[in-house]
C-alpha atoms as a PDB file:
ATOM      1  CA  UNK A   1      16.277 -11.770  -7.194  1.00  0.00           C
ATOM      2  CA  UNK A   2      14.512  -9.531  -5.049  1.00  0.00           C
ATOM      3  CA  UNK A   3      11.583  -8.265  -7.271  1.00  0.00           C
ATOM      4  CA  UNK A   4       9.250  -9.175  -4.343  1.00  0.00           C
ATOM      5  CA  UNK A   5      10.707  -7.020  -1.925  1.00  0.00           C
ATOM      6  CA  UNK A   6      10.874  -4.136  -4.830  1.00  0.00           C
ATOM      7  CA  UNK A   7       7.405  -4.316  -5.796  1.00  0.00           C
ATOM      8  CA  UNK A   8       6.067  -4.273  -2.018  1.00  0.00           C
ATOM      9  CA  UNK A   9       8.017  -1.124  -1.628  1.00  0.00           C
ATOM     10  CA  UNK A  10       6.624   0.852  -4.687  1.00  0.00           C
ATOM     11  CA  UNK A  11       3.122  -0.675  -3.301  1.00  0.00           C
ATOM     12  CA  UNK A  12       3.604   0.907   0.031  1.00  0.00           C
ATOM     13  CA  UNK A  13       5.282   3.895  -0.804  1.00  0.00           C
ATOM     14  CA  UNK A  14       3.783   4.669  -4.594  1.00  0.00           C
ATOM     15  CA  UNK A  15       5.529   6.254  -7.147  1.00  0.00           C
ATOM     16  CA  UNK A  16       9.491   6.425  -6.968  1.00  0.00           C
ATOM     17  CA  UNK A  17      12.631   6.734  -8.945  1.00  0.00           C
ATOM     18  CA  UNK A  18      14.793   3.442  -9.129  1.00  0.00           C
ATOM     19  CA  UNK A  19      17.361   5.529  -6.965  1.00  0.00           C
ATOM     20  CA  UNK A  20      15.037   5.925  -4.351  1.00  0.00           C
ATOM     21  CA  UNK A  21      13.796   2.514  -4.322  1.00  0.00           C
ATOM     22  CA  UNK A  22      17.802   1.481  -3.616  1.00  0.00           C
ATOM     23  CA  UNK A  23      18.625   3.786  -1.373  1.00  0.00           C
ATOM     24  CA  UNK A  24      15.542   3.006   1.050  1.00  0.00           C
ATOM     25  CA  UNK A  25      15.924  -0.736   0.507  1.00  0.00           C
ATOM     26  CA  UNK A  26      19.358  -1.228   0.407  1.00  0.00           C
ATOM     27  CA  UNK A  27      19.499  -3.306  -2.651  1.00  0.00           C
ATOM     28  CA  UNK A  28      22.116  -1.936  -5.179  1.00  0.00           C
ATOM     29  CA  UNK A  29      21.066  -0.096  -8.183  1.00  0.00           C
ATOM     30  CA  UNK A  30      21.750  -2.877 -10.561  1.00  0.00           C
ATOM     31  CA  UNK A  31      19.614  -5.131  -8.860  1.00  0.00           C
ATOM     32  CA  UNK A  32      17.024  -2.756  -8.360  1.00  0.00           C
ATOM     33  CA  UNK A  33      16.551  -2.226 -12.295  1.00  0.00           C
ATOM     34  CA  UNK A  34      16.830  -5.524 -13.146  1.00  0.00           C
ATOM     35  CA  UNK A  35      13.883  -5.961 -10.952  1.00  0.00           C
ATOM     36  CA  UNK A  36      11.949  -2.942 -12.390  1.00  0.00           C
ATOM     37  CA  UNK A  37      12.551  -4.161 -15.823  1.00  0.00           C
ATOM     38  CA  UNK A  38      11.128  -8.088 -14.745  1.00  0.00           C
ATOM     39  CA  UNK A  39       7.692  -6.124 -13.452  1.00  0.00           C
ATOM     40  CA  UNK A  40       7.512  -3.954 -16.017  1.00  0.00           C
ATOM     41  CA  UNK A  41       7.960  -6.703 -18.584  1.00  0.00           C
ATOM     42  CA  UNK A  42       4.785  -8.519 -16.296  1.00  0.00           C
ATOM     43  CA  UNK A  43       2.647  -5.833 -16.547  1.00  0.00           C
ATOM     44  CA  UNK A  44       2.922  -5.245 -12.728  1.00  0.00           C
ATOM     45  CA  UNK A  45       4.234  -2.226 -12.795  1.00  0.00           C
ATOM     46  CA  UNK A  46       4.590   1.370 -15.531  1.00  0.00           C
ATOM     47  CA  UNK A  47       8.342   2.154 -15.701  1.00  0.00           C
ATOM     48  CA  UNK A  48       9.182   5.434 -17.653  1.00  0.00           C
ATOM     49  CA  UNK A  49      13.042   6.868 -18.300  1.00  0.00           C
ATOM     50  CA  UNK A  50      13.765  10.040 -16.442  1.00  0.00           C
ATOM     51  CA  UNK A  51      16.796  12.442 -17.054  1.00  0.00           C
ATOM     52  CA  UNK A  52      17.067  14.747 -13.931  1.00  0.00           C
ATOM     53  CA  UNK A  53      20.070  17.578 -13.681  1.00  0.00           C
ATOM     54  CA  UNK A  54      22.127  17.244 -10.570  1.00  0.00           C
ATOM     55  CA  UNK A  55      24.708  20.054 -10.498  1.00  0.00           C
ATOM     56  CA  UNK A  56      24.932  20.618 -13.982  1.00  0.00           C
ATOM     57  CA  UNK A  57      25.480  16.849 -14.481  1.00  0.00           C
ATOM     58  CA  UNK A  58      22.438  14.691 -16.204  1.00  0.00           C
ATOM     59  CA  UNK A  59      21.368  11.497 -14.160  1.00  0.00           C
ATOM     60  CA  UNK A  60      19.501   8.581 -15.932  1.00  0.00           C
ATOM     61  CA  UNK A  61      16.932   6.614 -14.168  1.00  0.00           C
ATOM     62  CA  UNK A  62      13.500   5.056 -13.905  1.00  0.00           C
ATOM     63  CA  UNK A  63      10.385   6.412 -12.656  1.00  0.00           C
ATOM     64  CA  UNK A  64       7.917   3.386 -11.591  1.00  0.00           C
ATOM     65  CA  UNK A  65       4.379   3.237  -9.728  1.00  0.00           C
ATOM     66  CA  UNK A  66       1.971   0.034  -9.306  1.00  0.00           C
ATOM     67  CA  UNK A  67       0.111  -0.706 -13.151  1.00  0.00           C
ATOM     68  CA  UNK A  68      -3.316   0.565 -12.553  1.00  0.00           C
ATOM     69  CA  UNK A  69      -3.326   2.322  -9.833  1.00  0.00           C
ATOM     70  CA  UNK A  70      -5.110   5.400  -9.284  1.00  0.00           C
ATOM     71  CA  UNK A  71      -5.108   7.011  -6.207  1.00  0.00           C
ATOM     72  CA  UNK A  72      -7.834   7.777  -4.172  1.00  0.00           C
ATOM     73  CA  UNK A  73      -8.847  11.695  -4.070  1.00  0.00           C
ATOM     74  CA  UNK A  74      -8.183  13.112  -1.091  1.00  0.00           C
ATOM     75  CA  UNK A  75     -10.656  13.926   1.406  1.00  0.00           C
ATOM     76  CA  UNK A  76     -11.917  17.427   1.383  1.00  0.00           C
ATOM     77  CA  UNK A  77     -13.873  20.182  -0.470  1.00  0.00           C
ATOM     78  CA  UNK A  78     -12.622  20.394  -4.040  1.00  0.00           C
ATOM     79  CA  UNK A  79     -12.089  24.022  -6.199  1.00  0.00           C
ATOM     80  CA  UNK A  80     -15.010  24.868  -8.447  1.00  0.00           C
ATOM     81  CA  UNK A  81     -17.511  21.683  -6.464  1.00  0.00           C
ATOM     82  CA  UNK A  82     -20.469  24.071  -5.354  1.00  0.00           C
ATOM     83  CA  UNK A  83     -21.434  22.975  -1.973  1.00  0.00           C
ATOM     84  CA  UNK A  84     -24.867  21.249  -1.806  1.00  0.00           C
ATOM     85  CA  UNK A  85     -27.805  23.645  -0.393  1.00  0.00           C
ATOM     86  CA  UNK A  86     -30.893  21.921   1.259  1.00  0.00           C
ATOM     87  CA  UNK A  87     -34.052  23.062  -0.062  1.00  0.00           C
END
């Protein structure tokens, strides 16, 4: 199959709905879930179920990111830090 190629995507471009991950990739749905579901079942990846609304109409799919992974903050002041004052 191609979980290899699926699970360097989601690596390189985080979190993403199985639709997503097909569309970029090229890979057909089916394969892409079939995929999801041998990572998730690995521990490599968290999978949740999604239902989105798309013109009325509801749209099953899968939400994935990398197991573990926390992302870095990002660089900057943050609200309510205090900046330090030199005594």
């Amino acid at each position: 199959m191609r979980t290899t190629e699926v699970f360097e995507y989601l690596k390189k471009h985080g979190q993403l709905l199985d639709s997503e991950i097909a569309s970029a990739t090229g890979i057909s749905l089916d394969e892409v879930r079939v995929s999801l579901s041998k990572l998730s079942a690995q521990g490599d990846i968290s999978r949740c179920s999604v239902t989105s609304y798309v013109d009325g109409k509801s749209v099953e799919g899968f939400q994935c990111r990398i197991a573990g992974y926390l992302p870095r903050p990002a660089p900057g002041r943050k609200p309510g830090v205090a900046p330090k004052t030199s005594s």
